[in-house]
Protein backbone atom coordinates (compact mmCIF):
# COMPACT_ATOMS: atom_id res chain seq x y z
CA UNK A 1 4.31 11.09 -21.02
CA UNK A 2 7.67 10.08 -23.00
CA UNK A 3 8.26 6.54 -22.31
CA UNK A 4 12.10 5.88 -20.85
CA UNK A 5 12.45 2.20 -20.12
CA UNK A 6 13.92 0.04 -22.84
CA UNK A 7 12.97 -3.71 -23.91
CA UNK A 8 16.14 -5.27 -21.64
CA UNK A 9 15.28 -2.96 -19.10
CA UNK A 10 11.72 -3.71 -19.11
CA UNK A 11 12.17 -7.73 -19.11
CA UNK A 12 14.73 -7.45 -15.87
CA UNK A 13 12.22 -5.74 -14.13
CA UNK A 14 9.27 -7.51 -14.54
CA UNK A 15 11.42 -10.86 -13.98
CA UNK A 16 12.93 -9.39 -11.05
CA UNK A 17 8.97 -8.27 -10.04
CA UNK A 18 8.16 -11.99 -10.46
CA UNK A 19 10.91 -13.50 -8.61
CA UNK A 20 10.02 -11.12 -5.14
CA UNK A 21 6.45 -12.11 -5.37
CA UNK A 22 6.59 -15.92 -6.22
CA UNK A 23 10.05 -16.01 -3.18
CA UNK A 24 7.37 -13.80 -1.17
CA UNK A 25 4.49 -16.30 -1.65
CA UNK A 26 6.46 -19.56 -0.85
CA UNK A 27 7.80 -18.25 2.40
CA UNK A 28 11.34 -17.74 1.19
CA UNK A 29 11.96 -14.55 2.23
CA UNK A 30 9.81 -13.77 5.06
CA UNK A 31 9.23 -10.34 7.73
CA UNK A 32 10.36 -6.87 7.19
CA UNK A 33 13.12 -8.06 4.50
CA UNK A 34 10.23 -9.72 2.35
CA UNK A 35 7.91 -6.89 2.57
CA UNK A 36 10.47 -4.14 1.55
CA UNK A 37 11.79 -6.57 -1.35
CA UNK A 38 7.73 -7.40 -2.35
CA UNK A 39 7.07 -4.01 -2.53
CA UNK A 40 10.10 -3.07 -4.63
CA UNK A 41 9.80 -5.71 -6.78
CA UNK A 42 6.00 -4.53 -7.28
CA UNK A 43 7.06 -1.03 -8.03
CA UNK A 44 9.59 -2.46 -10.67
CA UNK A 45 7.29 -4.67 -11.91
CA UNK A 46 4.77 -1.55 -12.66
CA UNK A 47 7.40 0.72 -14.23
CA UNK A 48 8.00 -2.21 -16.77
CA UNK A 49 4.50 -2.77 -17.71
CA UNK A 50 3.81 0.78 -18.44
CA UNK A 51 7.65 1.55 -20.12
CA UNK A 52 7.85 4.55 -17.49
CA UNK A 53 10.31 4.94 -14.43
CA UNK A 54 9.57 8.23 -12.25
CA UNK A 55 13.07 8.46 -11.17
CA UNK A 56 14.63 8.22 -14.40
CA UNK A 57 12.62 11.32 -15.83
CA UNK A 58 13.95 13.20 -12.39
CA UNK A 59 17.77 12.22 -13.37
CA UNK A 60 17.05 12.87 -17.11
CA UNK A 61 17.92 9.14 -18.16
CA UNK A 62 16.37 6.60 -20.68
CA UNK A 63 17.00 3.12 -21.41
CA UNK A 64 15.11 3.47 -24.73
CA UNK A 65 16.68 3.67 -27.69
């Protein structure tokens, strides 16, 4: 598969990934809220290790140059 996610793209997500689990882990954001944002900051976290975003390739978009 053709890789879509660019470097900038890549580094927000897996911050952002890293930010909902470590806020997740310390209590910070707690319940239904945390879980949702864990799990989409988990998802985001996987499309920027592997450089590939599902819904991009649907919408025909890439962040790579």
């Amino acid at each position: 598969m053709k890789k879509n996610v660019g470097s900038l793209d890549r580094l927000i997500r897996i911050l952002f990934a890293i930010a909902m689990v470590v806020l997740y882990l310390t209590g910070q954001i707690t319940g239904t809220t945390g879980i949702i944002l864990l799990i989409v900051g988990l998802i985001l976290g996987i499309t920027g290790l592997i450089s590939l975003c599902p819904i991009y390739m649907m919408l025909g978009l890439s962040s790579k140059k």
